[in-house]
PDB file of N, CA and C in Angstrom:
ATOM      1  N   UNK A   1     135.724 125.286 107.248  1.00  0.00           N
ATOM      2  CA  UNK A   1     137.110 124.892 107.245  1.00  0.00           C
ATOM      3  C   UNK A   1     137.176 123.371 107.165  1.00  0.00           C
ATOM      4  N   UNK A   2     137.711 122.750 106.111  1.00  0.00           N
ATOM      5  CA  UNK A   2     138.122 121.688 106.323  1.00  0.00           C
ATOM      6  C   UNK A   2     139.525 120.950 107.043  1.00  0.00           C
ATOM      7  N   UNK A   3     139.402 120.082 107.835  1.00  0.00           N
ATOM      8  CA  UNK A   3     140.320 119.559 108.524  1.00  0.00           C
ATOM      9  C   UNK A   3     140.916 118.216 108.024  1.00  0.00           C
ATOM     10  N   UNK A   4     142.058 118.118 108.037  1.00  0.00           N
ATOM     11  CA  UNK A   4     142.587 116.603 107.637  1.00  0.00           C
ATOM     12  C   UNK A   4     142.511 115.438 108.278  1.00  0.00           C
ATOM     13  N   UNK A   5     142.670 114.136 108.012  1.00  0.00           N
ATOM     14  CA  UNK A   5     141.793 113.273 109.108  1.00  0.00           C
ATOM     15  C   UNK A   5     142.951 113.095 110.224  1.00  0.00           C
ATOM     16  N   UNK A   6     142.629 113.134 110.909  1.00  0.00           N
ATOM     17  CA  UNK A   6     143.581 112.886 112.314  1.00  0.00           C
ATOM     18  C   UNK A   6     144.379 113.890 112.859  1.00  0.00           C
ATOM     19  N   UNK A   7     143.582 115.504 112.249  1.00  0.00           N
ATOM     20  CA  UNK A   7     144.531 116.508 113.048  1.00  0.00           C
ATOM     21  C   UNK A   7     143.880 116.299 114.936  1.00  0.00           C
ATOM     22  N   UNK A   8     142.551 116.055 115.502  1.00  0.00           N
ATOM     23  CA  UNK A   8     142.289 115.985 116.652  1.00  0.00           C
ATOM     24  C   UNK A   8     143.828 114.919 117.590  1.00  0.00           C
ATOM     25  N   UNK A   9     144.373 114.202 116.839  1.00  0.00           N
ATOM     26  CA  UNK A   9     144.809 112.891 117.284  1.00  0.00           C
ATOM     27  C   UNK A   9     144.239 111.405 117.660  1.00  0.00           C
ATOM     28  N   UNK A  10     142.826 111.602 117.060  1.00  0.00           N
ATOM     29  CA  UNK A  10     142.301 110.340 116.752  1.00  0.00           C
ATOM     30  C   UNK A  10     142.282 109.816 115.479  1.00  0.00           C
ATOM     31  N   UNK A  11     142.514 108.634 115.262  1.00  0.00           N
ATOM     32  CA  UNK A  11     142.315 107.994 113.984  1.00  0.00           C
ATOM     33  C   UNK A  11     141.936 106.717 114.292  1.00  0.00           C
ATOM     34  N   UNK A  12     140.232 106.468 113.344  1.00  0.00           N
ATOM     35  CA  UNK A  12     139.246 105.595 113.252  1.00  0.00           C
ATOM     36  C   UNK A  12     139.144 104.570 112.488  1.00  0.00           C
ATOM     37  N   UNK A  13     139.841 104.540 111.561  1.00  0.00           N
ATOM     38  CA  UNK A  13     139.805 103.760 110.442  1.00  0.00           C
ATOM     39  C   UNK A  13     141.083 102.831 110.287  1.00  0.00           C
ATOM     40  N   UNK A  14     141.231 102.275 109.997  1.00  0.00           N
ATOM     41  CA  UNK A  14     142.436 101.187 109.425  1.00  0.00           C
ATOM     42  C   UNK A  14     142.949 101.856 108.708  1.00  0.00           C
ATOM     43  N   UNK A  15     142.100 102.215 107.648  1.00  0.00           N
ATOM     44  CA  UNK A  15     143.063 102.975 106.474  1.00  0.00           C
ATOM     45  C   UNK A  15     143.770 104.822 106.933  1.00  0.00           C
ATOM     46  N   UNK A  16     142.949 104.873 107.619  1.00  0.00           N
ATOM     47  CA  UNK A  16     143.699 106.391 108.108  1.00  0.00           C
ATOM     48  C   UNK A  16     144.183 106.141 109.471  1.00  0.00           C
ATOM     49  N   UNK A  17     145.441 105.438 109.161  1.00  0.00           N
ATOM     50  CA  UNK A  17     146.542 105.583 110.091  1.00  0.00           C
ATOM     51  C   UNK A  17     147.362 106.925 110.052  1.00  0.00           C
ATOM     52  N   UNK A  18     147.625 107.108 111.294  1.00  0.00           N
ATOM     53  CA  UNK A  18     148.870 108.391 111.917  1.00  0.00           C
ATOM     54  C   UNK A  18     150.048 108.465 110.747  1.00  0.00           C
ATOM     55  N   UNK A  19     149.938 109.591 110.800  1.00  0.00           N
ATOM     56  CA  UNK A  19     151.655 109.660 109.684  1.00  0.00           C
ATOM     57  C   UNK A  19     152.683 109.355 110.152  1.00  0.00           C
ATOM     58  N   UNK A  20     154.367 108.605 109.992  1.00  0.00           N
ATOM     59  CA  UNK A  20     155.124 108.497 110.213  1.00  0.00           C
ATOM     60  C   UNK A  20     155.688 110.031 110.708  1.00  0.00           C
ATOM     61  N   UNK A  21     156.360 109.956 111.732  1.00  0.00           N
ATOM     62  CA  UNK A  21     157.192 111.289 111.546  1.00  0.00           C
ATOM     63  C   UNK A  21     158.810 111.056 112.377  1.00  0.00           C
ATOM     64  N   UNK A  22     159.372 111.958 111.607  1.00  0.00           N
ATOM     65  CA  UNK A  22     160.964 111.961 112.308  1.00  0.00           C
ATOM     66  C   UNK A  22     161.112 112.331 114.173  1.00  0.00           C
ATOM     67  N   UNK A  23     160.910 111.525 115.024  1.00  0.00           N
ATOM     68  CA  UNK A  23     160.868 112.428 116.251  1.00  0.00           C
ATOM     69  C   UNK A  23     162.039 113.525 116.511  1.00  0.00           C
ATOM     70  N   UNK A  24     163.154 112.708 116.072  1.00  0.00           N
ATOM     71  CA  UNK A  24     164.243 113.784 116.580  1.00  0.00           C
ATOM     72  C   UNK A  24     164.089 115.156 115.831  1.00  0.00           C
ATOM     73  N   UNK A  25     163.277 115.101 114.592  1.00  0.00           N
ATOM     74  CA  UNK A  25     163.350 116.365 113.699  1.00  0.00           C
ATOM     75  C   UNK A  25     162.244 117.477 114.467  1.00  0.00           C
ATOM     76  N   UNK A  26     161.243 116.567 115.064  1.00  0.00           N
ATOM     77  CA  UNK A  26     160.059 117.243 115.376  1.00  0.00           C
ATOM     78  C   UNK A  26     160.002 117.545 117.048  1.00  0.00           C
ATOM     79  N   UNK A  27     161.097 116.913 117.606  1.00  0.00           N
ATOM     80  CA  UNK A  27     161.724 117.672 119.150  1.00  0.00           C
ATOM     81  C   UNK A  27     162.452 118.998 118.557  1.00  0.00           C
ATOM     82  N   UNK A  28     163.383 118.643 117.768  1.00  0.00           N
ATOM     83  CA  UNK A  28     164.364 120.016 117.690  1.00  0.00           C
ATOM     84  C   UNK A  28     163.366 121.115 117.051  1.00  0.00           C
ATOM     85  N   UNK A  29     162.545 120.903 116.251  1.00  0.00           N
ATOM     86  CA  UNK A  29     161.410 121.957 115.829  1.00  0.00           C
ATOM     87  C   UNK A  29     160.839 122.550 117.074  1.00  0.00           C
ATOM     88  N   UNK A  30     160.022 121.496 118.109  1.00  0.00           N
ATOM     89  CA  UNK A  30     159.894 121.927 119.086  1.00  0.00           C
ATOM     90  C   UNK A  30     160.403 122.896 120.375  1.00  0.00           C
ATOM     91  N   UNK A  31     161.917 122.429 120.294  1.00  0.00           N
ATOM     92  CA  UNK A  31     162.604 123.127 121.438  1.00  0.00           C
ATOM     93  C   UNK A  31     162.834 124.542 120.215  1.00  0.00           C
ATOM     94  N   UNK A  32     162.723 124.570 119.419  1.00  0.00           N
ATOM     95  CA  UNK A  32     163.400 125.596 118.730  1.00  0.00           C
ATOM     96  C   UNK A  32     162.323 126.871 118.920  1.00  0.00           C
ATOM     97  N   UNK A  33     161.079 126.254 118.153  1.00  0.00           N
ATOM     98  CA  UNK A  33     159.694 127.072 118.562  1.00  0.00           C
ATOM     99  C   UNK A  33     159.893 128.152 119.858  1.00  0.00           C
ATOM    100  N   UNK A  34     159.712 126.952 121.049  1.00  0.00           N
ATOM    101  CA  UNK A  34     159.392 126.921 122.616  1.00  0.00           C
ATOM    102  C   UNK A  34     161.082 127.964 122.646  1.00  0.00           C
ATOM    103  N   UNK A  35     162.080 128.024 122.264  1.00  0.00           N
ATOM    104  CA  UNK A  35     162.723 128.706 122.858  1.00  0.00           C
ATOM    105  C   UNK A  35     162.901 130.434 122.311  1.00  0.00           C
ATOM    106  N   UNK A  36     162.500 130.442 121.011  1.00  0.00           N
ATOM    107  CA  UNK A  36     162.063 131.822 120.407  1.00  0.00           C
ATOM    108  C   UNK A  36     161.275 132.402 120.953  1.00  0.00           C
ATOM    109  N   UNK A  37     160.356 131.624 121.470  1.00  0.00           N
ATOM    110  CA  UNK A  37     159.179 132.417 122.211  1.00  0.00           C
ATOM    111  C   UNK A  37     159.181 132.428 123.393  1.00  0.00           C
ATOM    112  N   UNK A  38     160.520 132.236 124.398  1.00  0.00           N
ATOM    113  CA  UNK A  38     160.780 132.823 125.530  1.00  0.00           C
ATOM    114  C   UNK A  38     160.371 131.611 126.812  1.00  0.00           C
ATOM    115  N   UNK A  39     160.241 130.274 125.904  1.00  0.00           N
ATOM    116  CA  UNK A  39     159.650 129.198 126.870  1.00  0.00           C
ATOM    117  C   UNK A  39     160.444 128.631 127.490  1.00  0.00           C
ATOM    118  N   UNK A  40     160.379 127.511 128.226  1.00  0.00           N
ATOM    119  CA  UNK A  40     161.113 126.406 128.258  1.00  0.00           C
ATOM    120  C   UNK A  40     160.824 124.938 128.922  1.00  0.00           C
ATOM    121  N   UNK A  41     161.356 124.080 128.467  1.00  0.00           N
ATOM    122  CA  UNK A  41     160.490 122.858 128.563  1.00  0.00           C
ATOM    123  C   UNK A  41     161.000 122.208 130.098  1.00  0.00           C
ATOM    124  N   UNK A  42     160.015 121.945 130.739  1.00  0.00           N
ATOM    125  CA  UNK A  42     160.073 121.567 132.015  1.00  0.00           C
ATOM    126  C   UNK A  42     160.218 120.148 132.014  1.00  0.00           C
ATOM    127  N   UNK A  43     159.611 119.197 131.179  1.00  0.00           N
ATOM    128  CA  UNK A  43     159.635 117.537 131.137  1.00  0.00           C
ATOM    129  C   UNK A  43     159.608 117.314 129.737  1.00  0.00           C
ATOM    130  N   UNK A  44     159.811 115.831 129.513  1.00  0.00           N
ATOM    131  CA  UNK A  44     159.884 115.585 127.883  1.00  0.00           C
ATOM    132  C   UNK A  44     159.906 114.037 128.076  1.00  0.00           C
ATOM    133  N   UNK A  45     158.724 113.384 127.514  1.00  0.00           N
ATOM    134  CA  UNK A  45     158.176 112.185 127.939  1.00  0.00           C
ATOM    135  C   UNK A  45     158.637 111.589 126.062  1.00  0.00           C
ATOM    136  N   UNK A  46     159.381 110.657 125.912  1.00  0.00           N
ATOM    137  CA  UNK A  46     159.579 110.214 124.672  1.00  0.00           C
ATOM    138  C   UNK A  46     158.320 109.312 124.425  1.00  0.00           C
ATOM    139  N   UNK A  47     158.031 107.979 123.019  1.00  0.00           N
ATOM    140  CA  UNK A  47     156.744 107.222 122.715  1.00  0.00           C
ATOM    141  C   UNK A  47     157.103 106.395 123.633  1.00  0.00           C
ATOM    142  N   UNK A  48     158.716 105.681 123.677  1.00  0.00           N
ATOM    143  CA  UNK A  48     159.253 105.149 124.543  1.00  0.00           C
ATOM    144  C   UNK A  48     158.858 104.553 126.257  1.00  0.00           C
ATOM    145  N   UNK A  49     158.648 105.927 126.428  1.00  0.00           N
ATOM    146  CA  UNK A  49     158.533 105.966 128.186  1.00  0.00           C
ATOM    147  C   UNK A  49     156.821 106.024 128.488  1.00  0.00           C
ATOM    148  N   UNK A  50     156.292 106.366 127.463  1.00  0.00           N
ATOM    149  CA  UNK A  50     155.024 106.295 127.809  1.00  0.00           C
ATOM    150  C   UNK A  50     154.157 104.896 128.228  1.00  0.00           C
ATOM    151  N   UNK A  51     153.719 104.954 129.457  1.00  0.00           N
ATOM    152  CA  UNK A  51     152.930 103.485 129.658  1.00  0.00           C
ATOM    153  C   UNK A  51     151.437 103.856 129.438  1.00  0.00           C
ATOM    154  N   UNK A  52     150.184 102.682 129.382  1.00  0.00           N
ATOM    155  CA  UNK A  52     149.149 102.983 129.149  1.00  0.00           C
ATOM    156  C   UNK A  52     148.008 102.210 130.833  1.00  0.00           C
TER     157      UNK A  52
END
């Protein structure tokens, strides 16, 4: 199986930077998923709030 570079969530290279993505598109995908399948989300940490 081949994998694309940075499905783990590491990326090594300069040139293989992270893809841009829409967050708000890819929360509502999320809650949408998580709620078909009977889940529900307990916390929700935005890039924002994250410290290192």
């Amino acid at each position: 199986m081949k994998l694309p570079n940075g499905v783990t969530g590491f990326y090594g290279a300069k040139h293989y930077k992270p893809p841009k993505i829409d967050e708000k598109q890819f929360k509502q995908i999320c809650f949408i998923l998580i709620s078909n399948n009977g889940g529900e989300v307990l916390d929700l940490f935005s890039t924002h709030q994250m410290t290192v």
